[in-house]
Protein backbone atom coordinates (compact mmCIF):
# COMPACT_ATOMS: atom_id res chain seq x y z
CA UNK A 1 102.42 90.19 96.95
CA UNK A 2 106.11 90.01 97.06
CA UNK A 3 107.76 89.87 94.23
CA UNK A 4 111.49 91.05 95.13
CA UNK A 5 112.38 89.41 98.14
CA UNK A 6 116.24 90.13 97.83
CA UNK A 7 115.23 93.90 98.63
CA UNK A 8 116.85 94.45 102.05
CA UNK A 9 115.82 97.52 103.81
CA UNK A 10 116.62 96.43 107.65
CA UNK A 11 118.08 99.18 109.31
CA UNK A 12 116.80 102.02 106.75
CA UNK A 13 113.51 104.35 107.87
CA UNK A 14 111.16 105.36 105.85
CA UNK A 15 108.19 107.84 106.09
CA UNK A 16 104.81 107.54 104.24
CA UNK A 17 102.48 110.39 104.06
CA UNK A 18 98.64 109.65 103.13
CA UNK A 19 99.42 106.16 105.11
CA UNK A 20 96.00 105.28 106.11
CA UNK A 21 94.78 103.47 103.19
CA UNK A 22 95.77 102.60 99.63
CA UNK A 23 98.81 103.40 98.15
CA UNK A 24 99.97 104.80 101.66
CA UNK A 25 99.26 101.85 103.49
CA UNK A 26 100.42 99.03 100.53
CA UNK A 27 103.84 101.27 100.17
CA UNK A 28 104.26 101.13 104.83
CA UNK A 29 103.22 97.50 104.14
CA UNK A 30 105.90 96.63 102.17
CA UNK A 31 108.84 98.38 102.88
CA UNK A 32 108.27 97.14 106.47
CA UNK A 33 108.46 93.60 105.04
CA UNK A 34 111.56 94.57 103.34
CA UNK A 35 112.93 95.14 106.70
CA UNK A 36 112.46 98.95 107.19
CA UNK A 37 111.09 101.07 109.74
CA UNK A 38 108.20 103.09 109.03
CA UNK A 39 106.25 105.82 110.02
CA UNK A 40 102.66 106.61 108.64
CA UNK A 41 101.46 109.91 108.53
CA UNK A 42 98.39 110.92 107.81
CA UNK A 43 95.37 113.56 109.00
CA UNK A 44 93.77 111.28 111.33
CA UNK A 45 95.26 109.00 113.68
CA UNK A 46 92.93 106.21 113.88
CA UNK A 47 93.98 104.21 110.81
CA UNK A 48 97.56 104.95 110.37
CA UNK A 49 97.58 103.64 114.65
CA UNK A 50 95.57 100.44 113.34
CA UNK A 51 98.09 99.69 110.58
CA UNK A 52 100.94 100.23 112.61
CA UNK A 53 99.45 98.24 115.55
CA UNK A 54 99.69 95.48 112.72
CA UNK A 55 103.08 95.66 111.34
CA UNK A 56 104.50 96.04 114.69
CA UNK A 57 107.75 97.42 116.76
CA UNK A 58 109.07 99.12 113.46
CA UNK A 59 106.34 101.23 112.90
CA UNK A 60 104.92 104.50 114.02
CA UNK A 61 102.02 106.74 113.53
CA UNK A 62 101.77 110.21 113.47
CA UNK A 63 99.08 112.44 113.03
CA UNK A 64 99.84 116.01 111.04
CA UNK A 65 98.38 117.96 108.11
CA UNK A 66 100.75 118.05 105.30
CA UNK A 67 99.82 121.44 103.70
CA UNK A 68 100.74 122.91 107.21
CA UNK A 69 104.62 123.30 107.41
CA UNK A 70 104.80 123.68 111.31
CA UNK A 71 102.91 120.51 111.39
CA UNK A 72 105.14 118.03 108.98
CA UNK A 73 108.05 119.58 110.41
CA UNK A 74 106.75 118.60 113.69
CA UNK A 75 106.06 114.93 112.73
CA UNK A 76 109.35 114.65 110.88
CA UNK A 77 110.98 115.08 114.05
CA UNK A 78 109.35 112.81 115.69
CA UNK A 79 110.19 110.52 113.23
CA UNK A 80 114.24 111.23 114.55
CA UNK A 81 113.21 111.38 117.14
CA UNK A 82 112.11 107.66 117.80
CA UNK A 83 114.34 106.46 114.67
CA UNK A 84 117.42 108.63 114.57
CA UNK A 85 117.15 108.97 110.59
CA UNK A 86 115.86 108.62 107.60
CA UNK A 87 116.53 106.74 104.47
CA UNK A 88 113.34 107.07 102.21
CA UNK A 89 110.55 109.43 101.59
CA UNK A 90 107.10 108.02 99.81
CA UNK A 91 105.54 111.47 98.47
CA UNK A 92 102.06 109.88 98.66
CA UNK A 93 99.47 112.05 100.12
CA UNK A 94 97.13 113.56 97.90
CA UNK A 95 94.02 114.76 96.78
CA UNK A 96 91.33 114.91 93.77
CA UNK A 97 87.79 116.16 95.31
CA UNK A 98 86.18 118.50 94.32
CA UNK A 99 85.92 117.48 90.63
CA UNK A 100 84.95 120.15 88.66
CA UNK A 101 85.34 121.85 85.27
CA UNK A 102 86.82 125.29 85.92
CA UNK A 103 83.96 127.37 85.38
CA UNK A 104 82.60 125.27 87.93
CA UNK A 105 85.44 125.10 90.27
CA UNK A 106 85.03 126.38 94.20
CA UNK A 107 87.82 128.45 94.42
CA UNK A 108 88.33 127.44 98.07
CA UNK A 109 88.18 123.55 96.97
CA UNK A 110 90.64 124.06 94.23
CA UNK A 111 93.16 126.44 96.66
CA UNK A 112 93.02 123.09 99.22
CA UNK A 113 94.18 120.54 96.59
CA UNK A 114 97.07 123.01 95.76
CA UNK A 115 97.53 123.04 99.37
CA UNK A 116 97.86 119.41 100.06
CA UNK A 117 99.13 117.85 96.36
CA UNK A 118 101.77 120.82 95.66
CA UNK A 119 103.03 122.60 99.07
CA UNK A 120 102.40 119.21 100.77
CA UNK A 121 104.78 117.28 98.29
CA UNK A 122 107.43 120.42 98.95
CA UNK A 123 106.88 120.66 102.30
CA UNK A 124 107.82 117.11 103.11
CA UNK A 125 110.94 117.41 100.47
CA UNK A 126 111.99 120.40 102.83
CA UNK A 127 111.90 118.41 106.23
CA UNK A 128 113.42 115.47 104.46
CA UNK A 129 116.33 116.83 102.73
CA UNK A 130 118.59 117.41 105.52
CA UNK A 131 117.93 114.23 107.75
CA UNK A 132 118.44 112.15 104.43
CA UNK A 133 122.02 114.19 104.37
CA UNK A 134 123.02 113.17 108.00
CA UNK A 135 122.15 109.61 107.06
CA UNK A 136 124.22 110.05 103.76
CA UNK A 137 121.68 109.88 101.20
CA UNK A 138 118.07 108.45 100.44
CA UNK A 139 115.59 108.30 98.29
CA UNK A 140 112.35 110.04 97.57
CA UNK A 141 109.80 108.63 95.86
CA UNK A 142 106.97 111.47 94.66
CA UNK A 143 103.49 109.51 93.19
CA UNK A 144 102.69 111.27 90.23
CA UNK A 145 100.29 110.84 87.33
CA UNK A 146 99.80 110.33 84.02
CA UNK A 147 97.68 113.48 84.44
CA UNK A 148 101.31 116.00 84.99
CA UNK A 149 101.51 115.88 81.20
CA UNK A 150 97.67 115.50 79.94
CA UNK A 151 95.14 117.51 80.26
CA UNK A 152 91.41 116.02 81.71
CA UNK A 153 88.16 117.84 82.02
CA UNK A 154 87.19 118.76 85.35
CA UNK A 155 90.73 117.93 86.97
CA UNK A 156 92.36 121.36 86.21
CA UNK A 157 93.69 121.11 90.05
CA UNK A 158 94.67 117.76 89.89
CA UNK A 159 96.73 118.49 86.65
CA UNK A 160 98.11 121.14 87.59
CA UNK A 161 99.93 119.87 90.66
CA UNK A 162 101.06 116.85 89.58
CA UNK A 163 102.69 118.81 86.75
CA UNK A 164 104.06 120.69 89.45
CA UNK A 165 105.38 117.71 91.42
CA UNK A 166 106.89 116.71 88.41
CA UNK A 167 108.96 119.79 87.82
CA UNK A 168 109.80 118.97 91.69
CA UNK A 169 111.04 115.60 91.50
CA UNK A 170 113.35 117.31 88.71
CA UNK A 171 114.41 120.14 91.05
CA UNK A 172 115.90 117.87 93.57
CA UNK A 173 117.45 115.92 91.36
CA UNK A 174 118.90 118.72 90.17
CA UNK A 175 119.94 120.19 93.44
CA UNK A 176 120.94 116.95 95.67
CA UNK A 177 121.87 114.33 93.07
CA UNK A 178 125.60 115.37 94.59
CA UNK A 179 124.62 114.53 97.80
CA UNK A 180 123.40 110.95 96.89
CA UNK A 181 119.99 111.75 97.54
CA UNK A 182 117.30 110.07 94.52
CA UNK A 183 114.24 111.67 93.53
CA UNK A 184 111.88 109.70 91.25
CA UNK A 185 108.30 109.94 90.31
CA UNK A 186 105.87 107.06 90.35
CA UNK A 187 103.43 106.89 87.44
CA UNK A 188 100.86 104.32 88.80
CA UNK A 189 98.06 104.51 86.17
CA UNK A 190 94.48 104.17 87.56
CA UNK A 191 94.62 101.86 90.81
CA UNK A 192 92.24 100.74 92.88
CA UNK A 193 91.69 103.10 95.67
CA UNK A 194 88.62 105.69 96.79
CA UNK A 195 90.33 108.24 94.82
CA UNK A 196 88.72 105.99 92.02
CA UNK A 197 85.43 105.67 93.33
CA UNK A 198 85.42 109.59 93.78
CA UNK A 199 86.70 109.93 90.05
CA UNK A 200 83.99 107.32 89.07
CA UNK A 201 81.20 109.16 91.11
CA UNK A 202 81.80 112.38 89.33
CA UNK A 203 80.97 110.99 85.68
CA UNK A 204 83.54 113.45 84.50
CA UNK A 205 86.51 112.57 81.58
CA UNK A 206 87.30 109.13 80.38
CA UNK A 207 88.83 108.04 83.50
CA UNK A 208 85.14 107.78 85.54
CA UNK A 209 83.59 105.53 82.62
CA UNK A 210 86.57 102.47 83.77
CA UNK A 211 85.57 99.17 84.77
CA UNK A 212 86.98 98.51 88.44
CA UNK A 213 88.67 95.51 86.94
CA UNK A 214 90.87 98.47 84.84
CA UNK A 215 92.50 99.57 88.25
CA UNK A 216 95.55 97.74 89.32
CA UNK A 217 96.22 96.71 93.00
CA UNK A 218 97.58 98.94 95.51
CA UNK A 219 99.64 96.10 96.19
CA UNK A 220 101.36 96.30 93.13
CA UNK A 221 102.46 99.71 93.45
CA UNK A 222 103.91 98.96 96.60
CA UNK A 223 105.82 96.60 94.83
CA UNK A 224 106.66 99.37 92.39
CA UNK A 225 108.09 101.99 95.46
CA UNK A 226 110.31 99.02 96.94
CA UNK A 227 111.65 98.32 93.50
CA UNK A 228 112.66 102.41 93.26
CA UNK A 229 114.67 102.46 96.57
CA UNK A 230 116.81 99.89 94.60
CA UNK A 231 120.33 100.89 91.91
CA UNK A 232 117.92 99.46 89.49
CA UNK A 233 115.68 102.06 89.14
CA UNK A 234 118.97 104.87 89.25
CA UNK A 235 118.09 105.36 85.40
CA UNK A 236 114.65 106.96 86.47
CA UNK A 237 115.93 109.54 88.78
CA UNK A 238 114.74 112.70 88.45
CA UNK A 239 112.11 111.82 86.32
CA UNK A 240 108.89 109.58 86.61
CA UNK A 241 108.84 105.84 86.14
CA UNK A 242 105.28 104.25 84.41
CA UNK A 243 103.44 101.26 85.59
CA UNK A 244 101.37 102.11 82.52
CA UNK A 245 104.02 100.76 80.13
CA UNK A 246 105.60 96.88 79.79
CA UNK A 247 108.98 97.99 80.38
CA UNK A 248 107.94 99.55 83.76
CA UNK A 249 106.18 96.39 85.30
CA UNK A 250 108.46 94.12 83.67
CA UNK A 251 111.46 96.03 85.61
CA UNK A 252 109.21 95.31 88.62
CA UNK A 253 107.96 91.76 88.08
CA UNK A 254 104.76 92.89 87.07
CA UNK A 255 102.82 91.06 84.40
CA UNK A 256 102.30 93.34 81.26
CA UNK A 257 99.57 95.60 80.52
């Protein structure tokens, strides 16, 4: 899917974390096809390499662990490195297992999704911010949730950092909006990814008893993430933008809920 073909990216890098498969992979997808260069990074190598492989001469993969610092810091060099900036930052990794009400909760599961859906989200803001000044700007685009402002059994973790991503996306807005750097959030709804089929699995909240035919595409969120690096979405910064709503996917070219 390609909806907005006038978006023109050539010459503009962008860096993906959680890259090797849904939202990750349909957000390098496209912005590649826009014209950008990409890099995927991810935990393991082997599918962000594949997907690169694919898209071709534009894109890179690198392996790193986004709740270590040293490690993202690492990869967003390399990313200069082999690019010499950067225009555009898709916030995308993130976690949901282990599902669990919080009597339930393993302490050491719960600490890890804090670790990769809070410090992860910050820690790639931190290695961003001052290549996207060099290049004169950017944009950041952090995937949130419906869940930052509702409450769902058994996804006290989950909740919890995506309200925390939210009050992120605000703090950079707040701090670089001068510098001509955007920071918006991405409200997908459900889509169709393994996060899903985890969600489903657990039998947990509203959100497991969904029909896959509920879930929207990953492609369509790509769509979504081009559409942000664009004035048009300017309104949203700071702030998240909904798929879940008409307005939001008819801004896109979506069809409506």
């Amino acid at each position: 899917m390609m909806l907005n073909a006038d978006i023109d990216l050539t010459g503009r890098t962008a860096i993906v974390t959680g890259a090797s498969r849904g939202i990750g992979e349909a957000a390098a997808c496209r912005l590649a096809h826009a014209g950008a260069n990409v890099a995927l990074l991810a935990r393991s190598s082997g599918d962000i390499e594949r997907i690169a492989g694919e898209i071709g001469g534009k894109a890179m993969a690198v392996a790193c662990d986004v709740a270590d610092w040293t490690s993202i810091n690492g990869a967003f060099q390399a990313v200069a490195a082999r690019f010499g900036r950067l225009d555009m930052l898709i916030n995308n990794a993130g976690i949901i297992d282990p599902i669990a009400r919080i009597e339930d909760a393993d302490p050491g599961g719960w600490g890890r999704v804090v670790d990769v859906n809070m410090k992860g989200v910050f820690h790639a803001l931190r290695a961003s911010l001052p290549m996207m000044k060099r290049a004169g700007g950017g944009t950041i685009v952090n995937i949130s949730s419906g869940a930052a402002t509702s409450a769902l059994e058994g996804w006290s973790h989950y909740c919890a950092t995506k309200a925390a991503v939210l009050m992120l996306t605000a703090c950079v807005h707040k701090e670089e909006a001068e510098n001509g750097i955007r920071c918006i959030g991405l409200s997908p709804g459900t889509v169709a990814t393994d996060m899903q089929r985890s969600i489903k699995a657990a039998g947990i909240n509203p959100v497991s008893k969904l029909d896959w035919s509920a879930h929207i595409p990953t492609e369509w969120v790509g769509e979504a993430i081009a559409w942000l690096t664009t004035p048009a979405a300017d309104a949203y910064a700071g702030r998240d933008f909904s798929l879940k709503t008409d307005e939001g996917r008819a801004a896109v070219g979506l069809p409506a809920l």
